[in-house]
PDB file of N, CA and C in Angstrom:
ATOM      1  N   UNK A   1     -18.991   9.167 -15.521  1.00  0.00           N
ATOM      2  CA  UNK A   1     -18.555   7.809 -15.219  1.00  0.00           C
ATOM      3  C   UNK A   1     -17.256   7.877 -14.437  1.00  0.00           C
ATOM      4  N   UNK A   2     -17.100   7.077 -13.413  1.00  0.00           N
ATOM      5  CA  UNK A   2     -16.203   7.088 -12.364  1.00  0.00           C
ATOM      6  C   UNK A   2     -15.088   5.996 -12.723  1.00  0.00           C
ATOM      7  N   UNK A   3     -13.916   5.941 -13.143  1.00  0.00           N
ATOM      8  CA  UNK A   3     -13.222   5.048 -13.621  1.00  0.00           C
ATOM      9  C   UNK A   3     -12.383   4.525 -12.040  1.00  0.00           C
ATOM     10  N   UNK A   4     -12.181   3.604 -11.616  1.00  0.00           N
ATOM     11  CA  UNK A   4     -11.329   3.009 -10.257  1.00  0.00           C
ATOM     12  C   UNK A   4     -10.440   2.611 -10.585  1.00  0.00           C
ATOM     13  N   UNK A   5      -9.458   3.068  -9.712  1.00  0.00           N
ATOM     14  CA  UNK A   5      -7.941   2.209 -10.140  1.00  0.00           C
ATOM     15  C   UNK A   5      -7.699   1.103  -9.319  1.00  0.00           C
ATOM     16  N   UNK A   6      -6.306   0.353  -9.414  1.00  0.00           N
ATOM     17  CA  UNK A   6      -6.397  -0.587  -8.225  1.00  0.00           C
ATOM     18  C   UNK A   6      -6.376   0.143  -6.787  1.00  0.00           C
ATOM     19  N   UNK A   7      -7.430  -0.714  -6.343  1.00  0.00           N
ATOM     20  CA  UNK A   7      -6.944  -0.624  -4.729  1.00  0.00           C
ATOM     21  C   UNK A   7      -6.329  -1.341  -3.890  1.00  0.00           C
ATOM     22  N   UNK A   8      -5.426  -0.433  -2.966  1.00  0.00           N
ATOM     23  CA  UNK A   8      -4.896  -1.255  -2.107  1.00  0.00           C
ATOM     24  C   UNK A   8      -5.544  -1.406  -0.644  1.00  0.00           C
ATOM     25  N   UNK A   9      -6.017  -2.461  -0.415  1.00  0.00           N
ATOM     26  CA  UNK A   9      -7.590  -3.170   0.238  1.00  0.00           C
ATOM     27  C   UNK A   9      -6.439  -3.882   1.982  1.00  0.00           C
ATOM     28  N   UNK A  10      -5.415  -4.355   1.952  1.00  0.00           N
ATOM     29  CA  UNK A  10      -4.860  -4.927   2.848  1.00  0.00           C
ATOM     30  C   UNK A  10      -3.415  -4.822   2.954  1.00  0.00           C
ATOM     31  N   UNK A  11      -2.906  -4.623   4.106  1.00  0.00           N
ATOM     32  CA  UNK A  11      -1.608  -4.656   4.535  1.00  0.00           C
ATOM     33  C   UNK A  11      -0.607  -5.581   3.183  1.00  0.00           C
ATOM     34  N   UNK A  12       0.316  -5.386   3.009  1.00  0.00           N
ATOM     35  CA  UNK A  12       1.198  -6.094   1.949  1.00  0.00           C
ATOM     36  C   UNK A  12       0.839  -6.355   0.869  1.00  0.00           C
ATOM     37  N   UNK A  13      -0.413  -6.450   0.386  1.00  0.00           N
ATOM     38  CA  UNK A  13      -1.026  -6.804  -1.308  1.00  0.00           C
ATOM     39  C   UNK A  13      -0.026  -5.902  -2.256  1.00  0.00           C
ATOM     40  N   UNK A  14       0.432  -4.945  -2.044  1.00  0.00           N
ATOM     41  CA  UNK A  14       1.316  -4.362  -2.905  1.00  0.00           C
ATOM     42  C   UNK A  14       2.516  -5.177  -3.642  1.00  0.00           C
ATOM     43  N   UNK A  15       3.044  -5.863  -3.054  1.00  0.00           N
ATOM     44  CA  UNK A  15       3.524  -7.164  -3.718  1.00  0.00           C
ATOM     45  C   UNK A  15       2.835  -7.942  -4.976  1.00  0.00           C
ATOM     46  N   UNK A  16       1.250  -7.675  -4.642  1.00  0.00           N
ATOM     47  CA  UNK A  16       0.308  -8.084  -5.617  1.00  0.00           C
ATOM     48  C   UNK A  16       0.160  -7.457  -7.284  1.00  0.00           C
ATOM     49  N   UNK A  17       0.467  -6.158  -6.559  1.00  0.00           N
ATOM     50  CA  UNK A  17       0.247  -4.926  -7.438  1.00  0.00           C
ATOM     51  C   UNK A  17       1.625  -3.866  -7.617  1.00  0.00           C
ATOM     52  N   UNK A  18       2.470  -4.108  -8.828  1.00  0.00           N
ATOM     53  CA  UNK A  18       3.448  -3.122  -8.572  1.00  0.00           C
ATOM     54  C   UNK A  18       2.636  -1.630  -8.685  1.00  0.00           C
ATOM     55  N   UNK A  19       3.004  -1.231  -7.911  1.00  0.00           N
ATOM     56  CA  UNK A  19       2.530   0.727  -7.526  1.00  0.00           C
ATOM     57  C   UNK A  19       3.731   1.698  -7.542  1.00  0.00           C
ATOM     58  N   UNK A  20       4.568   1.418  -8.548  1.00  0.00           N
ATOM     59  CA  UNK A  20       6.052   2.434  -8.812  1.00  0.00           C
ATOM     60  C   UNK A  20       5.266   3.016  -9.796  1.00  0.00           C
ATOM     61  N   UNK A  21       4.096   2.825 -10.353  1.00  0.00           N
ATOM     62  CA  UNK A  21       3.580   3.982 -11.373  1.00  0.00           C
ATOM     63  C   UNK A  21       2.980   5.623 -10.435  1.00  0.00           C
ATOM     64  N   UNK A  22       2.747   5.343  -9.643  1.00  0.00           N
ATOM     65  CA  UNK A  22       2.044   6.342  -8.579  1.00  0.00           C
ATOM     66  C   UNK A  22       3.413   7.026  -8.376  1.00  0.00           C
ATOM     67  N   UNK A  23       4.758   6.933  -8.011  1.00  0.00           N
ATOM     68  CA  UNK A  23       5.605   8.079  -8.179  1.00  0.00           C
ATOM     69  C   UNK A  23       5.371   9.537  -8.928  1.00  0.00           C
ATOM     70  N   UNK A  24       6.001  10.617  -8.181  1.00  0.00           N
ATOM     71  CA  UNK A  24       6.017  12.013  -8.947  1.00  0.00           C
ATOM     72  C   UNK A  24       7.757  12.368  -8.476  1.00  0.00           C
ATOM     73  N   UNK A  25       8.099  11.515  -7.457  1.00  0.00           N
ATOM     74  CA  UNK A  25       9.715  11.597  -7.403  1.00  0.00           C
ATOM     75  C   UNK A  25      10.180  10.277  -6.935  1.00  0.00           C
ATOM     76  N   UNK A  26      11.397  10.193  -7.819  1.00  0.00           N
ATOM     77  CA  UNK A  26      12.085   8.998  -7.589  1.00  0.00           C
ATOM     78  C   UNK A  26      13.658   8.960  -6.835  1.00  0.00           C
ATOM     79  N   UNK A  27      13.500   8.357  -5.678  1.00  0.00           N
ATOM     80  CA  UNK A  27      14.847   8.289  -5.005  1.00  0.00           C
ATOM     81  C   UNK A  27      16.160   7.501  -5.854  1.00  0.00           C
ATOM     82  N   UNK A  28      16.757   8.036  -5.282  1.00  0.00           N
ATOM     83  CA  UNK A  28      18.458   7.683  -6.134  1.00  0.00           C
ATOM     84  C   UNK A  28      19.270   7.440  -5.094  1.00  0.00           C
ATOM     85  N   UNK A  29      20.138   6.067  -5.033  1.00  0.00           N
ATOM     86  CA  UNK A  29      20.500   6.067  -3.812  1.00  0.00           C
ATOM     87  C   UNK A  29      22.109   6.114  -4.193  1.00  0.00           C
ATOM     88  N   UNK A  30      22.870   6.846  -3.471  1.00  0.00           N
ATOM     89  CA  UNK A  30      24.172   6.721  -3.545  1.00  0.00           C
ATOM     90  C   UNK A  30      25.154   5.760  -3.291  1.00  0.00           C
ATOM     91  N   UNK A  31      25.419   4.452  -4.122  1.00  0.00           N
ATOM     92  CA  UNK A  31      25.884   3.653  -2.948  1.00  0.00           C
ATOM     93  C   UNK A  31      27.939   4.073  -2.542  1.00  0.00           C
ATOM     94  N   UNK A  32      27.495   4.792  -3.537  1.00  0.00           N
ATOM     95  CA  UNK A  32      29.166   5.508  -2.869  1.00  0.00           C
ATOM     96  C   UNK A  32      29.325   5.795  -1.347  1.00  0.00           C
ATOM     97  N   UNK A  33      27.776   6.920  -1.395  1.00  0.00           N
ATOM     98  CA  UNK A  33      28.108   7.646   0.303  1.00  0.00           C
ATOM     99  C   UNK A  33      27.186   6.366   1.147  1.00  0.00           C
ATOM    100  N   UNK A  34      26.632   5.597   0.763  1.00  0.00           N
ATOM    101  CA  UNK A  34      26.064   4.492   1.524  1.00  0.00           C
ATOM    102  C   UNK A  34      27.091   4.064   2.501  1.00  0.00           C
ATOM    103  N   UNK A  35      26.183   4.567   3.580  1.00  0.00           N
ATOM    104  CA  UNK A  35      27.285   3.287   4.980  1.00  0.00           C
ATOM    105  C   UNK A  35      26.536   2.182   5.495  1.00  0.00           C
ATOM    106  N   UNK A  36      25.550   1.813   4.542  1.00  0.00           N
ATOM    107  CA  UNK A  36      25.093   0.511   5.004  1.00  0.00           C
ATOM    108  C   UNK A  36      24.137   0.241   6.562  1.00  0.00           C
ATOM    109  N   UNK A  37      23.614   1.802   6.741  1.00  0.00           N
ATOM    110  CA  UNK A  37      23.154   1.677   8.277  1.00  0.00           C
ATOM    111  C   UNK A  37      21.515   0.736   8.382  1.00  0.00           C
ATOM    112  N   UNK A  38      21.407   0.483   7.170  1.00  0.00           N
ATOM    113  CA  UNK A  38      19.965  -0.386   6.647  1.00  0.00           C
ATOM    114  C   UNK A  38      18.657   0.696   7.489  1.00  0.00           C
ATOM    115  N   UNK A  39      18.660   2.177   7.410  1.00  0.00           N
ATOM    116  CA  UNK A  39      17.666   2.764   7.768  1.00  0.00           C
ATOM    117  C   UNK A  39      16.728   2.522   6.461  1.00  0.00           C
ATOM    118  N   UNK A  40      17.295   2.910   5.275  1.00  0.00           N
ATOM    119  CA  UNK A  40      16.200   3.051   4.229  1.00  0.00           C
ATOM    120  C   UNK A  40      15.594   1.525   4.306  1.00  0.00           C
ATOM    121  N   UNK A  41      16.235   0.437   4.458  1.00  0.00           N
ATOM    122  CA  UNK A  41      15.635  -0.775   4.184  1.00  0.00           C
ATOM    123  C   UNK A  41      14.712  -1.059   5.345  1.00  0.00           C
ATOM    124  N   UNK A  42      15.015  -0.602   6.901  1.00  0.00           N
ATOM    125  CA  UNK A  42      14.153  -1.033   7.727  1.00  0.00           C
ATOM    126  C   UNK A  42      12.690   0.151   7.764  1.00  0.00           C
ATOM    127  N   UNK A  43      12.613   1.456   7.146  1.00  0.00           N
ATOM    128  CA  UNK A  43      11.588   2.286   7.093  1.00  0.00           C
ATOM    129  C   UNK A  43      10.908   2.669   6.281  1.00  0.00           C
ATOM    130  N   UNK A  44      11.082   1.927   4.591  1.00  0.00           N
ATOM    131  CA  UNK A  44      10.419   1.678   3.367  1.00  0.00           C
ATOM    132  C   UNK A  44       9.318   0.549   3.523  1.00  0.00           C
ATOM    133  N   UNK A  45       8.507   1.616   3.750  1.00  0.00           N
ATOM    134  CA  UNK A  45       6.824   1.058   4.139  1.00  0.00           C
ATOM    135  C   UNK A  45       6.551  -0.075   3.143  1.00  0.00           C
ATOM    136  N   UNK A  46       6.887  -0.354   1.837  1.00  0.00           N
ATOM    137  CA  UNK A  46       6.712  -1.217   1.100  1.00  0.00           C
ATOM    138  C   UNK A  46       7.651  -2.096   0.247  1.00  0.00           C
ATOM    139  N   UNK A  47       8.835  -2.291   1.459  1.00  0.00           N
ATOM    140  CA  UNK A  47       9.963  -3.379   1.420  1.00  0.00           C
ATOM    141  C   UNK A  47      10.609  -3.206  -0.128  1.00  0.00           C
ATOM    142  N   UNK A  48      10.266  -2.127  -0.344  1.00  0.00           N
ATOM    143  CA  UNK A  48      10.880  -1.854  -2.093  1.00  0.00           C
ATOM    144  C   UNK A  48      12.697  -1.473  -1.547  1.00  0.00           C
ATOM    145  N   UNK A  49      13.220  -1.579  -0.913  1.00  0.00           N
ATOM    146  CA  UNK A  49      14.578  -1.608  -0.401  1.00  0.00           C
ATOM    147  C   UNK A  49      15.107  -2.756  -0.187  1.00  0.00           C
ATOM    148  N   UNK A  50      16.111  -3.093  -0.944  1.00  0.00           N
ATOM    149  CA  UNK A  50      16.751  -4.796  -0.198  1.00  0.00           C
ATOM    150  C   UNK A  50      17.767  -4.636  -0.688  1.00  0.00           C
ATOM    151  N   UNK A  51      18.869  -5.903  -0.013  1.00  0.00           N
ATOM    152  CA  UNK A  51      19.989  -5.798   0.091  1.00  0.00           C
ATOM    153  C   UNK A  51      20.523  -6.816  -0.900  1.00  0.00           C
ATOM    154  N   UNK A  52      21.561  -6.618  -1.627  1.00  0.00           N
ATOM    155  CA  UNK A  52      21.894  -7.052  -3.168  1.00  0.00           C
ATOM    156  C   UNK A  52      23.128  -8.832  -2.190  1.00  0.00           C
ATOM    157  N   UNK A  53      23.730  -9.363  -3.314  1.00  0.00           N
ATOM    158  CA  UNK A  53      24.457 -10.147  -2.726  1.00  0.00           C
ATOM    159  C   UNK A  53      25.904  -9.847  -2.431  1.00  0.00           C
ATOM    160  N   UNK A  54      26.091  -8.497  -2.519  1.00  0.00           N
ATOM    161  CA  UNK A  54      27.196  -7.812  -2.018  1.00  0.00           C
ATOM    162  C   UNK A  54      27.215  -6.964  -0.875  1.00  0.00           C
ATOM    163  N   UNK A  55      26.038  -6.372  -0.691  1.00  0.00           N
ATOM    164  CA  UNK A  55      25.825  -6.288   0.590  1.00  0.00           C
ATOM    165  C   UNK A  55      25.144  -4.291   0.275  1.00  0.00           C
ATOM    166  N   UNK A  56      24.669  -4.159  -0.695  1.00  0.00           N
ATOM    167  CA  UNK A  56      24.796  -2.780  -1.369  1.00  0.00           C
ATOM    168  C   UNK A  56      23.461  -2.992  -0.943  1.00  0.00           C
ATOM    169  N   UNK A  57      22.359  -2.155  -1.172  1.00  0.00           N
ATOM    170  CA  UNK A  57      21.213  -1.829  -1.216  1.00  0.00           C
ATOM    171  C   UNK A  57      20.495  -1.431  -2.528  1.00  0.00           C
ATOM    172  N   UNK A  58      19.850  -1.930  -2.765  1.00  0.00           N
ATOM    173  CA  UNK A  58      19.477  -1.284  -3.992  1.00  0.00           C
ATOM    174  C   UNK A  58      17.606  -1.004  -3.986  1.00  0.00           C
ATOM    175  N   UNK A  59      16.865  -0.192  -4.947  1.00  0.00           N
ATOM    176  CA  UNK A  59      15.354   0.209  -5.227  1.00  0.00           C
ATOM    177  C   UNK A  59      14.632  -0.329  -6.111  1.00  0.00           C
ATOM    178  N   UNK A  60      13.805  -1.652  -5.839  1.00  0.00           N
ATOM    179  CA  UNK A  60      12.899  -1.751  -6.590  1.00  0.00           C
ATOM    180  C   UNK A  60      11.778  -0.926  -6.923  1.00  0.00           C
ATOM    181  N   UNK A  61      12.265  -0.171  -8.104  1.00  0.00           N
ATOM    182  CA  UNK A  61      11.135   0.925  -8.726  1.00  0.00           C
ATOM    183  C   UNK A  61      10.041   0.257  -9.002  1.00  0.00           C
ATOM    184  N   UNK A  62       9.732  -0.835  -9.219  1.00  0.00           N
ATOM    185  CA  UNK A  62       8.237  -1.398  -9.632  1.00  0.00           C
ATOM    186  C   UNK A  62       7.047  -1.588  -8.528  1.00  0.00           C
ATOM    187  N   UNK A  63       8.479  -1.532  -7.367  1.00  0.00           N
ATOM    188  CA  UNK A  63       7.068  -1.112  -6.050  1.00  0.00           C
ATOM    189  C   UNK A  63       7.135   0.108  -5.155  1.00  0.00           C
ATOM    190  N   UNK A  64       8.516   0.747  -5.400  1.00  0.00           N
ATOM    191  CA  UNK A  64       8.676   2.016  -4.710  1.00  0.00           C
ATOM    192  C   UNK A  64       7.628   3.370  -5.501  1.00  0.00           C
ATOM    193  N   UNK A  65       6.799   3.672  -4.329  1.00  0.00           N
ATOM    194  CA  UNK A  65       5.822   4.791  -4.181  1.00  0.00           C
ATOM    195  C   UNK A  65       6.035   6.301  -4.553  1.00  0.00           C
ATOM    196  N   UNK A  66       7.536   6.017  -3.697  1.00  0.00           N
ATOM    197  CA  UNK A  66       7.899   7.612  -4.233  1.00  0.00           C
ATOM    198  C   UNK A  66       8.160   8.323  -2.940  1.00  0.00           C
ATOM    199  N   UNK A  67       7.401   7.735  -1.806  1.00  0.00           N
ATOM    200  CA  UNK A  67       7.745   8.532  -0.348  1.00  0.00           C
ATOM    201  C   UNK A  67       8.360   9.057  -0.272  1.00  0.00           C
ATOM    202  N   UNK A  68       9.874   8.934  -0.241  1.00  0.00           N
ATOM    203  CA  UNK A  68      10.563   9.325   0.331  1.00  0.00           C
ATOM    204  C   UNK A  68      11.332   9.287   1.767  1.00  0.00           C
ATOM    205  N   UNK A  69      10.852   8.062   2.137  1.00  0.00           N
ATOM    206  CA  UNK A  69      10.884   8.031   3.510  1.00  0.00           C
ATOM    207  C   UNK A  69      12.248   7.774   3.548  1.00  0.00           C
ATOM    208  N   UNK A  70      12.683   7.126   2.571  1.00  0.00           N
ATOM    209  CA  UNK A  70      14.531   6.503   3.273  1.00  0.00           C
ATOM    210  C   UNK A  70      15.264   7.397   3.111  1.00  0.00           C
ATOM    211  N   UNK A  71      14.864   8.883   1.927  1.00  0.00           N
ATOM    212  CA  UNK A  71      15.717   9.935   1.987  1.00  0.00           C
ATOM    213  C   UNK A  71      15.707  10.730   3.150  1.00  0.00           C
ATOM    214  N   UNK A  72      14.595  10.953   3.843  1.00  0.00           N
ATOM    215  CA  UNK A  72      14.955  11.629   5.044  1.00  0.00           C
ATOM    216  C   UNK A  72      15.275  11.092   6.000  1.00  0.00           C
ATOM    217  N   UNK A  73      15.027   9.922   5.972  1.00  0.00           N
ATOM    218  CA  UNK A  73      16.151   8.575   7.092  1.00  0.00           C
ATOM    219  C   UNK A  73      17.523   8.257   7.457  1.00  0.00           C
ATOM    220  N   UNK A  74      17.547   8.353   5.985  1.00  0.00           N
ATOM    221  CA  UNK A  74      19.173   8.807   5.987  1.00  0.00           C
ATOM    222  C   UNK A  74      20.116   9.332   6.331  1.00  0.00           C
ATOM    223  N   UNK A  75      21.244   9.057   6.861  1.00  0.00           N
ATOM    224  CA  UNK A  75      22.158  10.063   7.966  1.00  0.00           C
ATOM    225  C   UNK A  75      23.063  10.578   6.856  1.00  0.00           C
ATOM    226  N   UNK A  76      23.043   9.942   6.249  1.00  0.00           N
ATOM    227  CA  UNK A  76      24.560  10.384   5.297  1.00  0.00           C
ATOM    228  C   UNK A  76      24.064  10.979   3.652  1.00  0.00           C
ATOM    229  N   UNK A  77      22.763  11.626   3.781  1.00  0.00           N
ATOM    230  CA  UNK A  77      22.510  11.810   2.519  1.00  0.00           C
ATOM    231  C   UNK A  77      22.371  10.913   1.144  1.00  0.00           C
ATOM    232  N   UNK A  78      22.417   9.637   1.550  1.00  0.00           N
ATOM    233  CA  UNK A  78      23.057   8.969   0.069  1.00  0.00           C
ATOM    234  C   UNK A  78      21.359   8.922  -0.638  1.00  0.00           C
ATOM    235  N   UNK A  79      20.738   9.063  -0.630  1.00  0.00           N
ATOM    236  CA  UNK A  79      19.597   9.416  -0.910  1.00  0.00           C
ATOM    237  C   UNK A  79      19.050  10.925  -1.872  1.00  0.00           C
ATOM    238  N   UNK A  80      18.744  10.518  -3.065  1.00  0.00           N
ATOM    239  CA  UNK A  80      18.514  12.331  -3.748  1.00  0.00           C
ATOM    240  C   UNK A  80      17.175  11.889  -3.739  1.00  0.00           C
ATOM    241  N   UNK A  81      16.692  12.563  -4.673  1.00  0.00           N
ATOM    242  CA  UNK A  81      15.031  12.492  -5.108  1.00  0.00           C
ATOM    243  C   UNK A  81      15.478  13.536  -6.651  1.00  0.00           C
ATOM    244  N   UNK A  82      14.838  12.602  -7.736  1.00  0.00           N
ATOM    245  CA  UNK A  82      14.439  13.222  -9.146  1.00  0.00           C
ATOM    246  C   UNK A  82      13.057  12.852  -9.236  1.00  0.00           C
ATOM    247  N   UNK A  83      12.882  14.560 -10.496  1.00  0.00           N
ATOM    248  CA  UNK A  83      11.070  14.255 -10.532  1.00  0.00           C
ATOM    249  C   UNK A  83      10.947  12.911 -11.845  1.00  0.00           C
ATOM    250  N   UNK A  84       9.665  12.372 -11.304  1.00  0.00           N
ATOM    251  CA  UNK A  84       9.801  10.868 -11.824  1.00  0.00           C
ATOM    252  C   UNK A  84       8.982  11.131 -13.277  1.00  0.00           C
ATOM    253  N   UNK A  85      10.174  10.784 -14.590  1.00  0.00           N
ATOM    254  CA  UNK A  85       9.564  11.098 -16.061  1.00  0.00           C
ATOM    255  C   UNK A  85       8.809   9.783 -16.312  1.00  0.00           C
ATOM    256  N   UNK A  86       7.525  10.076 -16.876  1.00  0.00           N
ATOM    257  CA  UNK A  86       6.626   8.989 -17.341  1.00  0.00           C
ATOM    258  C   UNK A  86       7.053   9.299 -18.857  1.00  0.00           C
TER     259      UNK A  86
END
C-alpha cells in the first residue's frame, strides 16, 4: 500500500500547506552580521523570509524547506545551517 503525502500541485499553495516539516537542515540567520542586503528575502523560493517591523529579517520555519538558498546568497555569511531535530 502506497501512502501519499501532501502535494504540492501549483505555484504558491505552500502557503496552503506549511512544508517546514520536509527540512533535514535549518538556517539560522545572524541578525548581528545581517546588513540587510534583502538577498535571502528576494531568493527564498517560498517567501518564508520577511522583514520584521524593525527592519531585521527573520524565518518562518513553518514554511521554510530547508534549501538553503539564502545561505549561499548571502554575502556576509549571516546565514549557518543546523541539522534539523524532529
Amino acid at each position: 500500500m502506497v501512502t501519499i503525502a501532501a502535494i504540492i500541485y501549483e505555484p504558491g499553495n505552500s502557503i496552503k500547506n506549511k512544508t517546514g516539516t520536509w527540512r533535514t537542515f535549518k538556517p539560522i540567520l545572524d541578525i548581528e552580521k545581517c546588513v540587510k542586503c534583502e538577498n535571502c528575502y528576494i531568493f527564498c523560493p517560498e517567501g518564508a523570509i520577511q522583514e520584521d517591523e524593525n527592519g531585521n529579517f527573520k524565518i518562518d520555519y513553518d514554511y521554510c524547506k530547508g534549501c538553503l538558498i539564502c545561505m549561499n546568497e548571502c554575502p556576509v555569511n549571516a546565514i549557518t545551517k543546523v541539522r534539523e531535530e524532529k
